[in-house]
Protein backbone atom coordinates (compact mmCIF):
# COMPACT_ATOMS: atom_id res chain seq x y z
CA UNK A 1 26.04 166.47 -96.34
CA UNK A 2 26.80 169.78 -94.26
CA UNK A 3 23.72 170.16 -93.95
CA UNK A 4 22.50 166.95 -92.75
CA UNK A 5 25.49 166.73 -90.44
CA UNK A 6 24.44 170.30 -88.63
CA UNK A 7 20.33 168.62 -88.41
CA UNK A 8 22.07 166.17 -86.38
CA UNK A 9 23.66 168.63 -84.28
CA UNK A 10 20.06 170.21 -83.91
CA UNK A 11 18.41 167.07 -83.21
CA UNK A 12 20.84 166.06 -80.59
CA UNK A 13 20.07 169.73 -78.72
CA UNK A 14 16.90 169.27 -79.23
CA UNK A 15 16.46 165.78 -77.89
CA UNK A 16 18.82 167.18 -74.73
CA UNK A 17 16.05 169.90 -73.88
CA UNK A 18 12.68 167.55 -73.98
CA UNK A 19 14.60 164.67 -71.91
CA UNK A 20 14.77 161.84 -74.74
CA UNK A 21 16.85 158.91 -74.98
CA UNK A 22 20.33 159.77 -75.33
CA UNK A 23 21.87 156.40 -75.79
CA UNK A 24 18.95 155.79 -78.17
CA UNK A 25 19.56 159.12 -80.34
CA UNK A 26 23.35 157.67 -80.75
CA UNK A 27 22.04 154.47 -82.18
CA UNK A 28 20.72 155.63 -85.92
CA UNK A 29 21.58 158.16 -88.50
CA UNK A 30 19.55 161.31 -89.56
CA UNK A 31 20.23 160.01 -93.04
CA UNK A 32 20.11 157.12 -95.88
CA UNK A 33 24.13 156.88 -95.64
CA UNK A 34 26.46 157.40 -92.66
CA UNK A 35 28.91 160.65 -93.79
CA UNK A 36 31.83 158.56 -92.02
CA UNK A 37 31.69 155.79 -94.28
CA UNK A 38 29.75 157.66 -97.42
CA UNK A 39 30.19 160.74 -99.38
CA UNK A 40 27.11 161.76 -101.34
CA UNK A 41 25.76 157.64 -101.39
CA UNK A 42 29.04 156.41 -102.96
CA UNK A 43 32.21 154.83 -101.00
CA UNK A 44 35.01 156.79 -99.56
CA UNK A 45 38.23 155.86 -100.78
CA UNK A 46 41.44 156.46 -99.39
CA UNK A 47 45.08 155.64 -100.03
CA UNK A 48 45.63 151.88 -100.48
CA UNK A 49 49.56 152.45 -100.80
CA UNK A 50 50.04 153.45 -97.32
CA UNK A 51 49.56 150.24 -96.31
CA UNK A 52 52.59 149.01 -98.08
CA UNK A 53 55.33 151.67 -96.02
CA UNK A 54 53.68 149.57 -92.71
CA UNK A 55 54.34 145.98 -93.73
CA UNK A 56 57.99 146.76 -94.89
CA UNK A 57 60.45 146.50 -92.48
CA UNK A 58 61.90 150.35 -91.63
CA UNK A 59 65.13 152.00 -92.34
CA UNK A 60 66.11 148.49 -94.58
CA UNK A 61 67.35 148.60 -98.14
CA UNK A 62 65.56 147.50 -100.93
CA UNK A 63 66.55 143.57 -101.73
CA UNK A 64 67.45 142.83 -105.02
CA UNK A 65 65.32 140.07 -106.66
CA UNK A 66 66.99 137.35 -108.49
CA UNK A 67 67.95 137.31 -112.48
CA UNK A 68 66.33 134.44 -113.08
CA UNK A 69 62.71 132.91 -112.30
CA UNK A 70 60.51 129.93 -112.87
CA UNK A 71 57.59 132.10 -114.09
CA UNK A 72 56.55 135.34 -114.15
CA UNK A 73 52.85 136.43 -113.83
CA UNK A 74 51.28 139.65 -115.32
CA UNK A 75 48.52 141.93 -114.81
CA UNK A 76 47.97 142.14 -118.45
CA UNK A 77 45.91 145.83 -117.80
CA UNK A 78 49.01 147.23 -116.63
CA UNK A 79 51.47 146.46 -119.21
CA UNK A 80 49.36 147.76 -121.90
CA UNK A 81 49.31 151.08 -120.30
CA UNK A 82 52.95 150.88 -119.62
CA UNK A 83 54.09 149.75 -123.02
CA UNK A 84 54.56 152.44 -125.60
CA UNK A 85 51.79 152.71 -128.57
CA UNK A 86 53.14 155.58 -130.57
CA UNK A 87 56.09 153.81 -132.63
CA UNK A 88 52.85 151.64 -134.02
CA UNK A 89 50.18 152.68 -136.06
CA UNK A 90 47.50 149.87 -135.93
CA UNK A 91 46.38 146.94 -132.98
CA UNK A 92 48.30 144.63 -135.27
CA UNK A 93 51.51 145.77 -135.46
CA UNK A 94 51.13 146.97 -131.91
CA UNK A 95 50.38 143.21 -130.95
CA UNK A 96 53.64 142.19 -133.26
CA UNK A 97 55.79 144.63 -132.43
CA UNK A 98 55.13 146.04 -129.05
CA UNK A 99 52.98 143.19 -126.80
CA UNK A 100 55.02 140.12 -127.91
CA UNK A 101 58.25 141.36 -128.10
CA UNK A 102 57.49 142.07 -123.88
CA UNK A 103 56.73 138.58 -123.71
CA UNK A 104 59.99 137.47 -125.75
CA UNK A 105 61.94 139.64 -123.44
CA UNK A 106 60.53 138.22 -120.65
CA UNK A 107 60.90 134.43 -121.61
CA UNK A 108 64.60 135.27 -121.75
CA UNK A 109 64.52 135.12 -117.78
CA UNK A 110 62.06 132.84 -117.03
CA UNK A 111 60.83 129.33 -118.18
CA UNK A 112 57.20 130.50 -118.39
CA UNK A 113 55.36 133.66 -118.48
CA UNK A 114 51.45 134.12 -118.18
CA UNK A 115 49.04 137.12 -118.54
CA UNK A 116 46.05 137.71 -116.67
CA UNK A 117 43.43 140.33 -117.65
CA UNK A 118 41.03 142.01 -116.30
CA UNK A 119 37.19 141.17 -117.02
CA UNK A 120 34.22 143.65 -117.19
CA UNK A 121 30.65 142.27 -116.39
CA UNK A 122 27.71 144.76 -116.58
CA UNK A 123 26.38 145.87 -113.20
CA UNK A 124 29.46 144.73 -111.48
CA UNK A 125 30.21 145.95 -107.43
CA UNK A 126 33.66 147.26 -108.95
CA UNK A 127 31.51 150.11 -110.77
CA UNK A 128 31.95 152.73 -108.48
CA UNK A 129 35.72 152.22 -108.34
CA UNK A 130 35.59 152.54 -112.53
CA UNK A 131 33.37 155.26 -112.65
CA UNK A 132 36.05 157.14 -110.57
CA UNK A 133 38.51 156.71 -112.82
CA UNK A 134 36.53 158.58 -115.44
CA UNK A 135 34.73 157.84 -119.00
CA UNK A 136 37.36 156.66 -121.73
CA UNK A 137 37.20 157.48 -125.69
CA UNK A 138 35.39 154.65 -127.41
CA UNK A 139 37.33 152.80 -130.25
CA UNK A 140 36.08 149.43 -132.25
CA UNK A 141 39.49 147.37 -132.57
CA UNK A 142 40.33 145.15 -134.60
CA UNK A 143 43.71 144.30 -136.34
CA UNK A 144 43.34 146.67 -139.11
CA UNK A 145 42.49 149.91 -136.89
CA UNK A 146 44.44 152.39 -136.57
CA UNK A 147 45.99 153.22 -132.83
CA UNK A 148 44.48 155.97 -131.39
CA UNK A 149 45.98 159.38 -130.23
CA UNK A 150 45.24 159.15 -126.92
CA UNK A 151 46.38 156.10 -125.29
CA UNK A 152 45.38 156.53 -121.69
CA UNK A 153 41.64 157.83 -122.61
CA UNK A 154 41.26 154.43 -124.91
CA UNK A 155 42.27 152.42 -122.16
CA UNK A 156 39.43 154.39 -119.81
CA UNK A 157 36.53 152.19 -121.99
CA UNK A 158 35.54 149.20 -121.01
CA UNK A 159 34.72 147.67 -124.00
CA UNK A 160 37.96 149.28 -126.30
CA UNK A 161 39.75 147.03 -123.23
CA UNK A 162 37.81 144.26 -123.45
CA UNK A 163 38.04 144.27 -126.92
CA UNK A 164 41.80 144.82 -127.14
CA UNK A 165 42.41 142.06 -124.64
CA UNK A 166 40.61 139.56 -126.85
CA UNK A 167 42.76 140.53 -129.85
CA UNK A 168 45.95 140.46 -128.21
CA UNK A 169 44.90 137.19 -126.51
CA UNK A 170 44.08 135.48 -129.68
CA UNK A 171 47.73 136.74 -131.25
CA UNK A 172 49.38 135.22 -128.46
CA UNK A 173 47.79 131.99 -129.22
CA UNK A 174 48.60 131.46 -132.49
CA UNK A 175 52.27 132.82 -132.11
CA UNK A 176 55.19 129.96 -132.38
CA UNK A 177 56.86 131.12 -128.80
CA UNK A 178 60.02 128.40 -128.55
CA UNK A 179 59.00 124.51 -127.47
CA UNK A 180 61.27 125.33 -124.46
CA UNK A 181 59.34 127.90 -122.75
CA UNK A 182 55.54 128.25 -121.88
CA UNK A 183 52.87 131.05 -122.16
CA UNK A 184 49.60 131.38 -120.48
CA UNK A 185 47.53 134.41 -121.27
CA UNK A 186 43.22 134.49 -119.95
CA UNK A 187 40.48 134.49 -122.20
CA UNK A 188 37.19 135.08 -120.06
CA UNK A 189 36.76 132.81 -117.68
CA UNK A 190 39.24 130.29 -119.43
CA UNK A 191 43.08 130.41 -120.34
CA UNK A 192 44.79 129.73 -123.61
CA UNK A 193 48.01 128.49 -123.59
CA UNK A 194 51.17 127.96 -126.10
CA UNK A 195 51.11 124.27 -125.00
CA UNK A 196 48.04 123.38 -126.69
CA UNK A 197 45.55 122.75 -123.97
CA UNK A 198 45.28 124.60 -120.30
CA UNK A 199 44.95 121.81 -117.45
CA UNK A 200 43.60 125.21 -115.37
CA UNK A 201 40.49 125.38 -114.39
CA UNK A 202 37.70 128.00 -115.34
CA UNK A 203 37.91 130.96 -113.61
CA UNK A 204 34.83 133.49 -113.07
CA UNK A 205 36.99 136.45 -111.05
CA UNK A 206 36.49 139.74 -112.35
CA UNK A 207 39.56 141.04 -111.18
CA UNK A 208 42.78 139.98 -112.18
CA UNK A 209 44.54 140.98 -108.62
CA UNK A 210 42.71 137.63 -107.15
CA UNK A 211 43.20 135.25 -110.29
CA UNK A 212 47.13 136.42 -110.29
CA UNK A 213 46.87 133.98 -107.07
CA UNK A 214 45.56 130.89 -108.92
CA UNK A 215 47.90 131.14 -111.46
CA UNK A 216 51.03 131.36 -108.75
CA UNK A 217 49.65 127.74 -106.87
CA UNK A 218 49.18 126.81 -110.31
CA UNK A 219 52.45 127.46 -111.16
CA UNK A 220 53.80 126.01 -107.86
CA UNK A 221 51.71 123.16 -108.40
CA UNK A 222 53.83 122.53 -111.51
CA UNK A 223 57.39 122.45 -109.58
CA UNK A 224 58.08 126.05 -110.22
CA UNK A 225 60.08 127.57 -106.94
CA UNK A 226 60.65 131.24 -107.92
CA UNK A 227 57.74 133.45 -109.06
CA UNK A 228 57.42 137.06 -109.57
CA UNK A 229 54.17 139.07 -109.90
CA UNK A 230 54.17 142.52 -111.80
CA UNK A 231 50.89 144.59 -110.69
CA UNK A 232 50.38 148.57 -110.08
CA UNK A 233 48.18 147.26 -107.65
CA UNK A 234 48.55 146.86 -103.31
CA UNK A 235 46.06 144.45 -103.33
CA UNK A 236 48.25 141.92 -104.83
CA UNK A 237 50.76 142.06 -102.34
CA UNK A 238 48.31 142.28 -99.32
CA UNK A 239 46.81 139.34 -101.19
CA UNK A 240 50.08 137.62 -101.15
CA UNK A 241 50.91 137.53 -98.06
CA UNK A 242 47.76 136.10 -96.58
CA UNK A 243 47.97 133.18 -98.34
CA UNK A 244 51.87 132.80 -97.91
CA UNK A 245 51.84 130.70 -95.51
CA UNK A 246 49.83 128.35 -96.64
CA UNK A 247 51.68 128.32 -99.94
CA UNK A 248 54.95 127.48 -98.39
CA UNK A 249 53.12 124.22 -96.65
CA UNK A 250 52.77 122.86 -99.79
CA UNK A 251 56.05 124.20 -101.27
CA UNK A 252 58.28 125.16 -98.52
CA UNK A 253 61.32 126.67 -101.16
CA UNK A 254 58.77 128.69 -102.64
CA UNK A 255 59.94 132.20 -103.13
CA UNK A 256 57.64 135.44 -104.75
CA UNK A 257 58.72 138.81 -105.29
CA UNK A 258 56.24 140.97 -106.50
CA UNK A 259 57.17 144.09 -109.02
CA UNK A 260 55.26 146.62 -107.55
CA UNK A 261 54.92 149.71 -110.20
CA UNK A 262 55.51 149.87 -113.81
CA UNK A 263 59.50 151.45 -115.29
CA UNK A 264 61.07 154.33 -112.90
CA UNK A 265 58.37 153.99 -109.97
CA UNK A 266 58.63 150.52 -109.75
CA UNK A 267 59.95 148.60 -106.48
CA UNK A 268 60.35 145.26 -105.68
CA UNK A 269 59.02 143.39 -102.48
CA UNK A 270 60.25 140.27 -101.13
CA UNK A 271 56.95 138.21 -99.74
CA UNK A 272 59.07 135.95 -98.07
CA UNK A 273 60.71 139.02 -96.33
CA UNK A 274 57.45 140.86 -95.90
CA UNK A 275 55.94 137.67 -93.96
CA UNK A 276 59.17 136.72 -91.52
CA UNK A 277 59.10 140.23 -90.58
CA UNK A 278 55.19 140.78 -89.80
CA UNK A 279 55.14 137.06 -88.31
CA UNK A 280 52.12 134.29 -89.47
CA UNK A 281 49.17 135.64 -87.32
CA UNK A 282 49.73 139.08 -88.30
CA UNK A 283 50.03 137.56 -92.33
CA UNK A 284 47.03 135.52 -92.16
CA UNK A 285 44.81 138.42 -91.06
CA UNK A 286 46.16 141.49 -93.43
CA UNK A 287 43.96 141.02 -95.94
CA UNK A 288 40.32 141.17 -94.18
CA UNK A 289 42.13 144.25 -91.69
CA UNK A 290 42.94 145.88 -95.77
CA UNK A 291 39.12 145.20 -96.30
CA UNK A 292 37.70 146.10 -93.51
CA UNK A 293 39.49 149.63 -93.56
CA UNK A 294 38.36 150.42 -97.37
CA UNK A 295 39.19 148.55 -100.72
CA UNK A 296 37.60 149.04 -103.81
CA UNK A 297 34.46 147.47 -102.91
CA UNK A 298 34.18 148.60 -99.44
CA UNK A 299 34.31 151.86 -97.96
CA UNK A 300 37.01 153.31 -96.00
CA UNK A 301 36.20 155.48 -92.90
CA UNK A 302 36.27 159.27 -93.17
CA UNK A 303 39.75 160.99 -92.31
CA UNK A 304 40.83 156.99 -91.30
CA UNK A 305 43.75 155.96 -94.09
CA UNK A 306 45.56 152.70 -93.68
CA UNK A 307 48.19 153.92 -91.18
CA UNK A 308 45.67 155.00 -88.77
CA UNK A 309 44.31 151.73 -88.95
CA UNK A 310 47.98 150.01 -88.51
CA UNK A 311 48.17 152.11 -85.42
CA UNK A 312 45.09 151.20 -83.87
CA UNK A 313 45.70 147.62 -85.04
CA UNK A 314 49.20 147.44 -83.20
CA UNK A 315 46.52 149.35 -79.91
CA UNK A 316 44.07 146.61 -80.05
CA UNK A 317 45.50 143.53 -81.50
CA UNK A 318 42.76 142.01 -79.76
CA UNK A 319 40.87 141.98 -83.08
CA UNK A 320 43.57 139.47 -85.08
CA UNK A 321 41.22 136.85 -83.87
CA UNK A 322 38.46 138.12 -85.60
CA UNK A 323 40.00 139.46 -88.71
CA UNK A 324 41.98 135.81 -88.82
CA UNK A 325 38.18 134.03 -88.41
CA UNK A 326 36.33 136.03 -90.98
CA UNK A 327 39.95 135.84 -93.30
CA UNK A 328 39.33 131.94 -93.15
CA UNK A 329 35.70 131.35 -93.15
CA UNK A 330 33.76 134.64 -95.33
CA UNK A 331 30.60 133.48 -94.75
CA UNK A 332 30.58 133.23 -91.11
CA UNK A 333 27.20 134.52 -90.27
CA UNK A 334 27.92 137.66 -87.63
CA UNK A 335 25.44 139.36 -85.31
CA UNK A 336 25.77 142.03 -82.99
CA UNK A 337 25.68 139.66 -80.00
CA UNK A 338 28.87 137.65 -81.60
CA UNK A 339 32.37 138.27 -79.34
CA UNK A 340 33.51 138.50 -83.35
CA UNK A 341 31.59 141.46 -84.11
CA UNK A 342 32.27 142.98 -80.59
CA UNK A 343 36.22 142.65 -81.60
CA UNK A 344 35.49 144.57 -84.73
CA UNK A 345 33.52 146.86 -82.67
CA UNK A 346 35.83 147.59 -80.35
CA UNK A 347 38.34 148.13 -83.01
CA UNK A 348 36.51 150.66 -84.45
CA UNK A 349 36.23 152.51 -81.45
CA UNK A 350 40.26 152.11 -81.26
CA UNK A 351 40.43 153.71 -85.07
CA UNK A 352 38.72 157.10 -83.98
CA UNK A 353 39.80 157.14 -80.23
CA UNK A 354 42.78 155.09 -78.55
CA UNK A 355 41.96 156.53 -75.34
CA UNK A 356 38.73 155.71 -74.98
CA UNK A 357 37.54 152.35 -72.90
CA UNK A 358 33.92 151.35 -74.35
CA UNK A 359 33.28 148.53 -76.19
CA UNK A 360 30.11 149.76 -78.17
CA UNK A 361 30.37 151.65 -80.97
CA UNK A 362 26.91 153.86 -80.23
CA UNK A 363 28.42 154.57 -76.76
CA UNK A 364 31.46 155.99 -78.65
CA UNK A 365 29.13 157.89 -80.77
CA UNK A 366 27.99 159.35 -78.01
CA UNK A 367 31.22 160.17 -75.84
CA UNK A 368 33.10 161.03 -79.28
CA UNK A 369 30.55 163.48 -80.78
CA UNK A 370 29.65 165.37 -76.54
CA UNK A 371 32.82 165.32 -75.16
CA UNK A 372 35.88 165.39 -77.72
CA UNK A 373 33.49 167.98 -80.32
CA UNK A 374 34.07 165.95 -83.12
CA UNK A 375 31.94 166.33 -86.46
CA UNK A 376 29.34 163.59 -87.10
CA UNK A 377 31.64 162.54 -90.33
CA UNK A 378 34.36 162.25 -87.96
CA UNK A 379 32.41 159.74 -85.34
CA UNK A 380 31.91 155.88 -86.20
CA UNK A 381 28.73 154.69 -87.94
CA UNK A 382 26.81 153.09 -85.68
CA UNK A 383 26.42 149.53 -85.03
CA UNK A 384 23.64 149.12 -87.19
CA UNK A 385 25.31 149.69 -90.59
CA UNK A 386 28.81 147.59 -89.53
């Protein structure tokens, strides 16, 4: 990419000495992918967390979440990498002993308690984000086979997840949990439950961090006022408190805490807290800012992490309208000529310079990359890859 970046650098000289089109040179790249929004053809990813230390209100102490709850919801994913596996020697006993014994516990504080996996479709747009993570030790399971060693590098395979979810699903469903209390755990697309039959409907996400939402309105649907989510995952919560406030319209004593973090690094947020102190507007369009800044299926922007993009948010907050729009309505059609994509474009221009006054992003280009001697990974793509 150095090397592409410094033909740039040579181009733009060269296109200086033989009197060409400036403002045209700053419209294209000298390359398949832009270097501020690509590394090598694959995404950039930054730090999704940092987000989280901008929504919370500063200098506050942590609130304590209640003792009891309606339901509790589960990223299944994480508590089988947070549970222990090495008092257990086989998928059985680790289902018997280890995975419903959590639920058990659970079920002590709460009326109903549901688990939501993760699914894993070939060719999916979350590859990139998986193949990160690394390849995983392949192991058939089944109720008979032995755990293996390494817990963490098992859990790295798709299909020794896939497989394990299955098995622990279909022990769930034919354990006798007390008449009292209700479980919910996802198979696929559908969702088994220790009442008999699911009144949810089928369900094609891949990713549990969205589904975790349809089974909160699910459970609000059913009179349940306090929830609490347990995820490793920031998406969740920036998830959350979009659609907050149009949860509470429907059930205004709704409350949700979500458990952010699995035993020692775990933290609890408050979403009613989070959304009172950020205010509705600034709610509503979190999630497509969280997007639009990098998430595991879009890129982030090269040297631009979340608080950078909280800053220039809070410089330009101009851009809620659009963010709000395209939050509401994700197939609105944009083209360059939209005021909607000239608020995101504008934005961008806040994100690498708050100074600056143009509107268009190939302007910046140019003003960014002659006059403040910035790198071309550290200028905005241009507007035709936005």
């Amino acid at each position: 990419m150095r090397s592409d970046c410094n033909l740039f650098s040579r181009l733009y000289i060269a296109t200086q000495h033989r009197c060409g089109d400036l403002d045209e040179f700053f419209m294209h790249e000298n390359q398949p992918y832009p270097p501020s929004l690509s590394e090598f053809g694959k995404l950039r990813f930054g730090k999704k967390s940092d987000l989280l230390t901008c929504v919370k209100p500063a200098n506050t102490e942590q609130l304590n979440p209640p003792p009891i709850y309606d339901c509790k919801i589960f990223d299944g994913a994480a508590v089988v990498h947070a549970l222990p596996s090495t008092t257990v020697f086989t998928f059985d006993s680790y289902a018997e002993n280890v995975f419903i014994p959590f639920i058990l516990n659970h079920l002590q504080s709460s009326k109903r308690v549901d688990i939501v996996w993760d699914t894993y479709k070939a060719s999916s747009i979350k590859d990139s984000t998986r193949e990160k993570r690394g390849n995983g030790q392949r192991r058939k399971v089944s109720g008979e086979t032995k755990i293996p060693p390494n817990w963490k590098a098992f859990l790295q395979d798709n299909t020794s997840k896939k497989e394990l979810f299955a098995l622990l699903t279909s022990r769930v469903a034919n354990f006798q949990f007390p008449e009292n209390k209700e479980v919910n755990v996802t198979s696929d697309e559908f969702v088994v439950t220790s009442r008999g039959s699911s009144d949810m409907q089928r369900c094609y996400h891949e990713e549990a961090d969205t589904r975790i939402a349809l089974h909160v309105q699910h459970a609000l649907d059913k009179g349940c006022k306090q929830v609490f989510v347990r995820t490793v995952n920031t998406d969740v919560l920036i998830i959350f408190i979009g659609l907050f406030n149009d949860m509470i319209t429907s059930c205004p004593s709704v409350a949700i805490w979500i458990g952010l973090g699995m035993r020692k690094y775990g933290q609890y947020v408050s979403v009613n807290s989070t959304c009172a102190f950020l205010g509705s507007e600034t709610s509503r369009a979190l999630p497509m800012l969280h997007l639009f800044t990098g998430w595991d299926t879009t890129s982030c922007f090269f040297g631009k992490g979340k608080k950078s993009a909280w800053e220039a948010w809070k410089s330009f907050p101009d851009v809620t309208e659009a963010l709000t729009l395209l939050g509401n309505h994700p197939y609105y059609q944009l083209d360059v000529d939209d005021s909607i994509f000239k608020l995101l474009e504008r934005f961008a221009v806040v994100l690498y310079d708050k100074t600056s006054n143009v509107i268009d992003v190939n302007e910046a280009r140019n003003e960014i990359f002659t006059k403040k001697n910035r790198t071309l990974e550290n200028t905005p793509p241009p507007t035709q890859v936005h």
